[in-house]
Protein backbone atom coordinates (compact mmCIF):
# COMPACT_ATOMS: atom_id res chain seq x y z
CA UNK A 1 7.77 -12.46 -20.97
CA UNK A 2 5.75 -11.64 -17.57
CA UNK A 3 7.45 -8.74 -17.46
CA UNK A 4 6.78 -7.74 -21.10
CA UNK A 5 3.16 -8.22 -20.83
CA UNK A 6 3.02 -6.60 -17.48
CA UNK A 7 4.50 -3.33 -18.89
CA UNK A 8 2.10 -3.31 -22.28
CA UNK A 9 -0.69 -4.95 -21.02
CA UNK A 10 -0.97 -2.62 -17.61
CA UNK A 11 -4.62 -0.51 -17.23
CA UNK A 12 -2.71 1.00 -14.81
CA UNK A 13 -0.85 3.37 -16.88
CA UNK A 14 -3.98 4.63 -18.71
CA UNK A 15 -5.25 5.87 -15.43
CA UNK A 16 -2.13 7.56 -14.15
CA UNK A 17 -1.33 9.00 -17.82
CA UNK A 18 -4.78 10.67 -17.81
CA UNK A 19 -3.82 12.94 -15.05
CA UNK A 20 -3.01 16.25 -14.96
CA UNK A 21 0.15 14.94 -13.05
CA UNK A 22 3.93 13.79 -13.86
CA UNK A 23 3.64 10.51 -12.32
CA UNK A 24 3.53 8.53 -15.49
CA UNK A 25 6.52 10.75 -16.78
CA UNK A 26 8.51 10.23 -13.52
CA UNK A 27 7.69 6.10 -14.46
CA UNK A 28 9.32 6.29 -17.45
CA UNK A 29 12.15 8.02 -16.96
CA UNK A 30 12.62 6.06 -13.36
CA UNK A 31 12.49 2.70 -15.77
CA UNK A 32 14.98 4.03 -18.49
CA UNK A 33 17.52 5.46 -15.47
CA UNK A 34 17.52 1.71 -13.99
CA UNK A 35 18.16 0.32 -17.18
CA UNK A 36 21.19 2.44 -17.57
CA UNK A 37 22.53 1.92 -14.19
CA UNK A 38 22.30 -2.12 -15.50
CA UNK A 39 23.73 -1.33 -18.27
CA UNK A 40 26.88 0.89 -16.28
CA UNK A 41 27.50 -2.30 -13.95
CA UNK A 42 27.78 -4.76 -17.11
CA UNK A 43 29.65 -2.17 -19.83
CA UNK A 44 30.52 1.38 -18.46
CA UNK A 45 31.04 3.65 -21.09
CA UNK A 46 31.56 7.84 -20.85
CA UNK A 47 27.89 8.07 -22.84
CA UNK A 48 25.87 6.40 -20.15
CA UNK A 49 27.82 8.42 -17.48
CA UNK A 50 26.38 11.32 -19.32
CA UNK A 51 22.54 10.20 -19.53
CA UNK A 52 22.10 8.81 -16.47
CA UNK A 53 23.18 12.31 -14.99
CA UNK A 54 20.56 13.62 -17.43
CA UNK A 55 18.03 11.03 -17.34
CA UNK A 56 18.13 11.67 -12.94
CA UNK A 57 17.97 15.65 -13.19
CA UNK A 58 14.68 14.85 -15.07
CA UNK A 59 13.43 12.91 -13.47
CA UNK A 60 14.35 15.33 -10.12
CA UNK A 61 12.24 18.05 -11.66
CA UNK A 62 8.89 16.22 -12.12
CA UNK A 63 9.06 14.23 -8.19
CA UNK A 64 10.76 14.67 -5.07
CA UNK A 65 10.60 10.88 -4.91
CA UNK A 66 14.19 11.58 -7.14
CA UNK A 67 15.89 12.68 -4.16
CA UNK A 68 17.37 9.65 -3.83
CA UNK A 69 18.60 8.36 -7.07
CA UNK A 70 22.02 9.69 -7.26
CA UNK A 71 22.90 7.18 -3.84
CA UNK A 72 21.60 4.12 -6.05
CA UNK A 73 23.98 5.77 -9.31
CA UNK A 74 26.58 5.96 -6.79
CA UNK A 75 26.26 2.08 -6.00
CA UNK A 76 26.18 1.25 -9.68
CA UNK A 77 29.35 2.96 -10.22
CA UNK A 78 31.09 1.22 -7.05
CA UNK A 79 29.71 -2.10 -8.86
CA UNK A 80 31.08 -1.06 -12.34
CA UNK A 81 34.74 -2.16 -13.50
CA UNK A 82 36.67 1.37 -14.44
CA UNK A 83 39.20 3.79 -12.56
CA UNK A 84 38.72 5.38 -9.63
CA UNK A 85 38.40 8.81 -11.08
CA UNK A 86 35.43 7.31 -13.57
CA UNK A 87 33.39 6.28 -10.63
CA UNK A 88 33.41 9.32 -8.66
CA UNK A 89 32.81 11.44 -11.99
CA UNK A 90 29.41 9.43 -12.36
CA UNK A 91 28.44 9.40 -9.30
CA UNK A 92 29.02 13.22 -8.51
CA UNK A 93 27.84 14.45 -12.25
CA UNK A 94 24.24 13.90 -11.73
CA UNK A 95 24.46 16.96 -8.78
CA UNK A 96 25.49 19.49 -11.87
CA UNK A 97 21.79 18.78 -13.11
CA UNK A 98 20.51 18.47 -9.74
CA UNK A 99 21.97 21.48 -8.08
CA UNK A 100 20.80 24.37 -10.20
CA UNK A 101 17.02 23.32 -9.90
CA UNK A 102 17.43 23.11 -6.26
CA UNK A 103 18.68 26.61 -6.24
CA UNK A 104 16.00 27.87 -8.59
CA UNK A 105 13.29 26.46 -6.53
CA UNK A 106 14.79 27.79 -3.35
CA UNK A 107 15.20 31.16 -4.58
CA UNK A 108 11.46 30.91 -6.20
CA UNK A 109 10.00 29.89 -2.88
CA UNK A 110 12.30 33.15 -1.21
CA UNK A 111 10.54 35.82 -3.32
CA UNK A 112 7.27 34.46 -2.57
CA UNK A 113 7.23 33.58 1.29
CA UNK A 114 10.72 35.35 2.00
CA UNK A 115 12.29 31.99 3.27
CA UNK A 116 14.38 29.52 0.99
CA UNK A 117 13.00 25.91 0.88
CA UNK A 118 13.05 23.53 -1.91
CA UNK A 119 9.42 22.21 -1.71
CA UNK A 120 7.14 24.29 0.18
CA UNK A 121 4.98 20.78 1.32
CA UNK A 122 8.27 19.65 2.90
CA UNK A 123 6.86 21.63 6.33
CA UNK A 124 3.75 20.31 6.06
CA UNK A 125 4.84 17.02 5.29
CA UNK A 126 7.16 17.11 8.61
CA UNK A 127 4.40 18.79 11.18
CA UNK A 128 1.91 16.07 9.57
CA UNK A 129 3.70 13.12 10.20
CA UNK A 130 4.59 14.59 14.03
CA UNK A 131 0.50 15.32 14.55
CA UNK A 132 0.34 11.43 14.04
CA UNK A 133 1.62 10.64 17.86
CA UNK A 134 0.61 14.02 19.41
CA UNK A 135 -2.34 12.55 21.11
CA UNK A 136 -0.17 10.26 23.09
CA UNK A 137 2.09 13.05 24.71
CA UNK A 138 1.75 16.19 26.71
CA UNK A 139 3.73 18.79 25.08
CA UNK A 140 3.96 22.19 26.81
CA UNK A 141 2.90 24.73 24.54
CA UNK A 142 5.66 27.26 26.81
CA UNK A 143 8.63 25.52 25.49
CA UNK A 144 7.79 26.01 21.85
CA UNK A 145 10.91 27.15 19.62
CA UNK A 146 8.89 30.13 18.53
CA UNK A 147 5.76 32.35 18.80
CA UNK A 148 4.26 30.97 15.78
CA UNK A 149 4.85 27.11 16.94
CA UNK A 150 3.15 28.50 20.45
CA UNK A 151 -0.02 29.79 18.59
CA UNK A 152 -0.17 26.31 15.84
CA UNK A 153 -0.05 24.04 19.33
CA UNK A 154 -3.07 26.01 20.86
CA UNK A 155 -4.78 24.97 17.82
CA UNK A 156 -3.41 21.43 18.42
CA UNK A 157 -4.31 21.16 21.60
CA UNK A 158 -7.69 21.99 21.14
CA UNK A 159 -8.27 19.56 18.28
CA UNK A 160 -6.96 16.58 20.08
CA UNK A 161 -9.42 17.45 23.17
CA UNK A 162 -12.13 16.84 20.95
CA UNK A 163 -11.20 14.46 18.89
CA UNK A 164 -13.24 10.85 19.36
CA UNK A 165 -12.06 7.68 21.04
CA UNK A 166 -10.88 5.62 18.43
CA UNK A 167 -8.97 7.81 16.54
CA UNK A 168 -5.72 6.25 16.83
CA UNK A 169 -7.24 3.42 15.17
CA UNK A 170 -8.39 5.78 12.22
CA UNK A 171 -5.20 7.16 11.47
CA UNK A 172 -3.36 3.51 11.17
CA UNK A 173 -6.22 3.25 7.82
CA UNK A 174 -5.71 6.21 6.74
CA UNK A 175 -3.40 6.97 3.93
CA UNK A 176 -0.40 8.52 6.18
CA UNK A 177 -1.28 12.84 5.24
CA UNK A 178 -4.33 13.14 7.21
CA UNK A 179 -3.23 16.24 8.97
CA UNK A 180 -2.50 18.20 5.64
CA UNK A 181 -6.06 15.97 3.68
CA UNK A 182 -8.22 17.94 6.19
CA UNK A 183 -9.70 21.18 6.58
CA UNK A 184 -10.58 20.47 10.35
CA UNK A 185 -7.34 19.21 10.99
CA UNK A 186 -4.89 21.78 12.64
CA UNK A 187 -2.62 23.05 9.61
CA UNK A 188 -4.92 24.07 7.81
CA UNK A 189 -7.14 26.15 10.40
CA UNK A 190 -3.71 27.71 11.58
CA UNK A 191 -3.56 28.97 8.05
CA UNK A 192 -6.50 30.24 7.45
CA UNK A 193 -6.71 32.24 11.45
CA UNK A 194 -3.24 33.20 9.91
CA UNK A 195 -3.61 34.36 6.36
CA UNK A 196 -7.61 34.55 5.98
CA UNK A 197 -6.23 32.24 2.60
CA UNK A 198 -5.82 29.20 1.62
CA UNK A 199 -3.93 29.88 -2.00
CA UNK A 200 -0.30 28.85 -2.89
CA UNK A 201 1.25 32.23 -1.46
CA UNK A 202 -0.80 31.25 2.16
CA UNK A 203 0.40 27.21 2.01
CA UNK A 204 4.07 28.16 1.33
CA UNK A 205 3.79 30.96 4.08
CA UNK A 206 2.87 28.60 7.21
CA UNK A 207 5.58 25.84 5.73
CA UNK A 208 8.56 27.59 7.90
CA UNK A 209 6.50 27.24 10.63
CA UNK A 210 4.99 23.55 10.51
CA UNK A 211 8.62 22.58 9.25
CA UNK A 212 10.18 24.14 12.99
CA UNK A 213 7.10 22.37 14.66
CA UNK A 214 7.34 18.84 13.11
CA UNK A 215 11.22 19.18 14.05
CA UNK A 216 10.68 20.17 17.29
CA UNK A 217 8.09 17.77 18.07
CA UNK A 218 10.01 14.46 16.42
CA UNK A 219 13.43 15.33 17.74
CA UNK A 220 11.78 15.67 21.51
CA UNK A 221 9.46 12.22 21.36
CA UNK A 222 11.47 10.08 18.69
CA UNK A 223 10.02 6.50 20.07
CA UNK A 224 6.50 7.49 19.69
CA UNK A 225 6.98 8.93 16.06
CA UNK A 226 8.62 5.67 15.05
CA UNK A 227 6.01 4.09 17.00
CA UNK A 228 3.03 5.99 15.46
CA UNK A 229 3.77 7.04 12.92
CA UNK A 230 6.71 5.31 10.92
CA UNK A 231 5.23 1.48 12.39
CA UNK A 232 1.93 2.71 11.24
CA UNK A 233 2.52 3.35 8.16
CA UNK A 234 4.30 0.60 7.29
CA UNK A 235 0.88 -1.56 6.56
CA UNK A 236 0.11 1.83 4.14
CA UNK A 237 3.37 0.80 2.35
CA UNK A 238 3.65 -2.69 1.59
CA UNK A 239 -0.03 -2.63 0.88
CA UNK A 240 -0.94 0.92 -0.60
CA UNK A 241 -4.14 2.49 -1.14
CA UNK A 242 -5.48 3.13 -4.19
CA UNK A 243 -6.70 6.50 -3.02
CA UNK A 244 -7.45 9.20 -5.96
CA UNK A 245 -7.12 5.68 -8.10
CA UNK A 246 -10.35 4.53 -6.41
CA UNK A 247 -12.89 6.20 -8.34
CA UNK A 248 -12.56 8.33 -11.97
CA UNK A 249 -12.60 11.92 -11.71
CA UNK A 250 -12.97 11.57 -7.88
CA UNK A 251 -16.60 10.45 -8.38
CA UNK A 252 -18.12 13.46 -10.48
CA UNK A 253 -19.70 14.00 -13.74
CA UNK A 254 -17.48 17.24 -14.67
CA UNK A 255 -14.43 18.78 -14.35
CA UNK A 256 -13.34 22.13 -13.81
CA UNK A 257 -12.33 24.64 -16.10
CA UNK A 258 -8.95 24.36 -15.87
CA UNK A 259 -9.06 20.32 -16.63
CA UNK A 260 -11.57 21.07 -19.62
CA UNK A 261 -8.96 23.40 -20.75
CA UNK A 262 -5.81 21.17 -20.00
CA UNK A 263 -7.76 18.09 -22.41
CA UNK A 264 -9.16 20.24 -24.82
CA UNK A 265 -13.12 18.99 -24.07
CA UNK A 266 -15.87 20.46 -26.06
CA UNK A 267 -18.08 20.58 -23.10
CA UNK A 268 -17.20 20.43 -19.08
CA UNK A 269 -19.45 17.28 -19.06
CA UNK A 270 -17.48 13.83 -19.12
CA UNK A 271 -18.99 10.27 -19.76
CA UNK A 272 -17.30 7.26 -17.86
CA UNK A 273 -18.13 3.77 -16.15
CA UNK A 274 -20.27 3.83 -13.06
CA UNK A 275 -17.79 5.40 -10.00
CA UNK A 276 -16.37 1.57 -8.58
CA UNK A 277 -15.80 0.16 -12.19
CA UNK A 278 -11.86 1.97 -11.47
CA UNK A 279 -11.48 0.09 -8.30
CA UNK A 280 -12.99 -3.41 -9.21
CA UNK A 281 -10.21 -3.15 -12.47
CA UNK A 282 -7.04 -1.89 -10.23
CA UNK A 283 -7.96 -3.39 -7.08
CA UNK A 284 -5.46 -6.20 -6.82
CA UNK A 285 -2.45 -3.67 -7.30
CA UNK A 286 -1.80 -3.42 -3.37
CA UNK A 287 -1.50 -6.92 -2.88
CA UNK A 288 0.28 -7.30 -6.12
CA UNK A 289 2.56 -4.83 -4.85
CA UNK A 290 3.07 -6.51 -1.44
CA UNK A 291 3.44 -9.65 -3.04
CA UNK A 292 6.54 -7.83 -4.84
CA UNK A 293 8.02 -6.58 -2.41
CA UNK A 294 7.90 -10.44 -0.60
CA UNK A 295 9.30 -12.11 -3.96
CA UNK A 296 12.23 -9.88 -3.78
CA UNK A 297 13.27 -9.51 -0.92
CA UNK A 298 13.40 -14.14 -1.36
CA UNK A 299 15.33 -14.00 -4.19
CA UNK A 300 17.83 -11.58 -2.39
CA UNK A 301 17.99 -14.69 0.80
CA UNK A 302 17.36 -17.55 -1.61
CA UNK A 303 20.19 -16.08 -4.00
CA UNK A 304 22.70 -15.35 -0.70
CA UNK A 305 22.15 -18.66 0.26
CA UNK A 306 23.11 -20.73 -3.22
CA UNK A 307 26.23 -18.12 -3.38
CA UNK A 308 27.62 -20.46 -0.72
CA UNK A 309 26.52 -23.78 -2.24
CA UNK A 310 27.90 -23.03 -5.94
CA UNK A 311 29.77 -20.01 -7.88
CA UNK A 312 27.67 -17.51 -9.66
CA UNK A 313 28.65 -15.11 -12.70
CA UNK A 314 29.87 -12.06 -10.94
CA UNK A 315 27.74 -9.92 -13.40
CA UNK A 316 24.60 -11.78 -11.63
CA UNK A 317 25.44 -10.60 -8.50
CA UNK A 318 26.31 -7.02 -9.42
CA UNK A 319 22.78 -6.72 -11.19
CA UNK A 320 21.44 -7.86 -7.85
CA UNK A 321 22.93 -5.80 -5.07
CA UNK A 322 21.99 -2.81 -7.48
CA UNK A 323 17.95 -3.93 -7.62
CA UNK A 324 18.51 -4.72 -3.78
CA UNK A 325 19.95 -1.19 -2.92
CA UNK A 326 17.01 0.77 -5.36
CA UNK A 327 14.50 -1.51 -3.33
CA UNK A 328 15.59 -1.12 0.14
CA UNK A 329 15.86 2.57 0.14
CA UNK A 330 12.99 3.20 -1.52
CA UNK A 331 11.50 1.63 1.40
């Protein structure tokens, strides 16, 4: 019944459905996948093996975030009671919807920039998350893996010599993509020196290069990116930001022409609630999530610890190594 009213009853999803974004898609079909992996452990049958395979390559198309689903399909189908064959069918089926928008993206991102890569944030995502601990090393800009890494750590170099005391401190509040957030910030000013630009074309040029340098950088100091980066961010994940979810329509009275278009409005104008009415109304999702994320990870000892004390339907304990393995790598 919690449950129930949780999922009807949630302002949450009005927010996220009213923008221009496949989050509240990616939701849904995230919700309906889970419910057929349930449904695979309890009674396999050949049509779920089909629509979870479906339901995943979907899902893959609208988030990255999907990257990982076929390992949890592959632990529902070690869970499940059929052959051999069965399980391996299921678990590999979902990369014949998987595989052919991989390659269409790659090739995509090949005609534009001239070098294959799925997502063409991946780079930035990787030199971002390295620019976290840079200010607690001493790199030499000589030993760069390329030219283009050589010139982007000039750049770095010179940001971090006048960046203020405290900044450390900063980052470990901010919401973990400072370095890509900020026009200041490095990436970005290497490239716009590098392509005058800063349209699609320019960000999925300099991804290559940020993806070499975030490599190159985490593979050489590993301690101090777990240490500044993945530790740092772990406050960021149990208790999220609301970011964009803070205030409606990022705090303006208008949107662009393209939104006006997207929603069909009369008039670029837009009437809503004064800007923190959105964050009074969502603000106790972070610690609800936290809070979560606490409850089940004391079912999963509380439940390990009966187990031992009396027997429990087998069923039970399939369902629950298969919410345990979606939560902890998610994580």
């Amino acid at each position: 019944i919690a449950l129930y009213i949780f999922l009807v009853y949630n302002p949450l999803f009005l927010y996220i459905s009213n923008y221009v974004t496949a989050d509240a898609l990616f939701c849904a079909l995230t919700m309906i996948w889970m419910t057929e992996l349930l449904w695979i452990t309890h009674k396999p049958s050949t049509y779920r093996i089909i629509t979870q395979a479906i339901i995943v390559g979907l899902a893959f198309t609208m988030r990255y975030n999907a990257l990982y689903y076929p390992v949890v399909t592959a632990v529902a189908f070690a869970l499940s009671n059929q052959s051999l064959k069965r399980k391996i069918i299921g678990s590999c089926l979902v990369l014949l919807f998987i595989g052919p928008f991989l390659l269409f993206s790659r090739n995509a991102a090949k005609s534009l920039t001239g070098v294959p890569e799925y997502s063409i944030l991946s780079g930035w995502q990787l030199a971002n998350n390295a620019l976290y601990f840079y200010g607690t090393i001493h790199v030499n800009t000589e030993d760069m893996p390329s030219r283009e890494c050589m010139v982007l750590d000039s750049i770095t170099k010179k940001f971090f010599t006048t960046a203020q005391p405290g900044y450390l401190s900063f980052l470990a509040h901010y919401e973990g993509n400072f370095f890509i957030r900020q026009w200041n910030a490095p990436l970005k000013t290497y490239m716009l020196k590098r392509y005058k630009s800063s349209n699609v074309k320019a960000w999925a040029m300099v991804s290559p290069v940020f993806n070499t340098y975030g490599h190159y950088l985490i593979k050489n100091y590993p301690i101090q990116y777990l240490k500044y980066f993945v530790l740092m961010n772990t406050r960021n994940y149990l208790i999220p930001p609301l970011e964009k979810l803070k205030t409606y329509n990022m705090g303006e009275d208008s949107v662009w022409g393209e939104g006006r278009q997207w929603f069909g409005y009369e008039q670029a104008i837009i009437k809503h609630p004064q800007n923190d009415f959105q964050q009074q109304l969502l603000f106790y999702f972070p610690p609800l999530f936290l809070l979560s994320n606490i409850c089940v990870l004391l079912s999963i000892i509380g439940y390990a610890i009966t187990l031992k004390l009396k027997p429990t339907k087998q069923k039970i304990s399939k369902y629950l190594i298969l919410s345990g393995s979606f939560w902890l790598i998610n994580i």
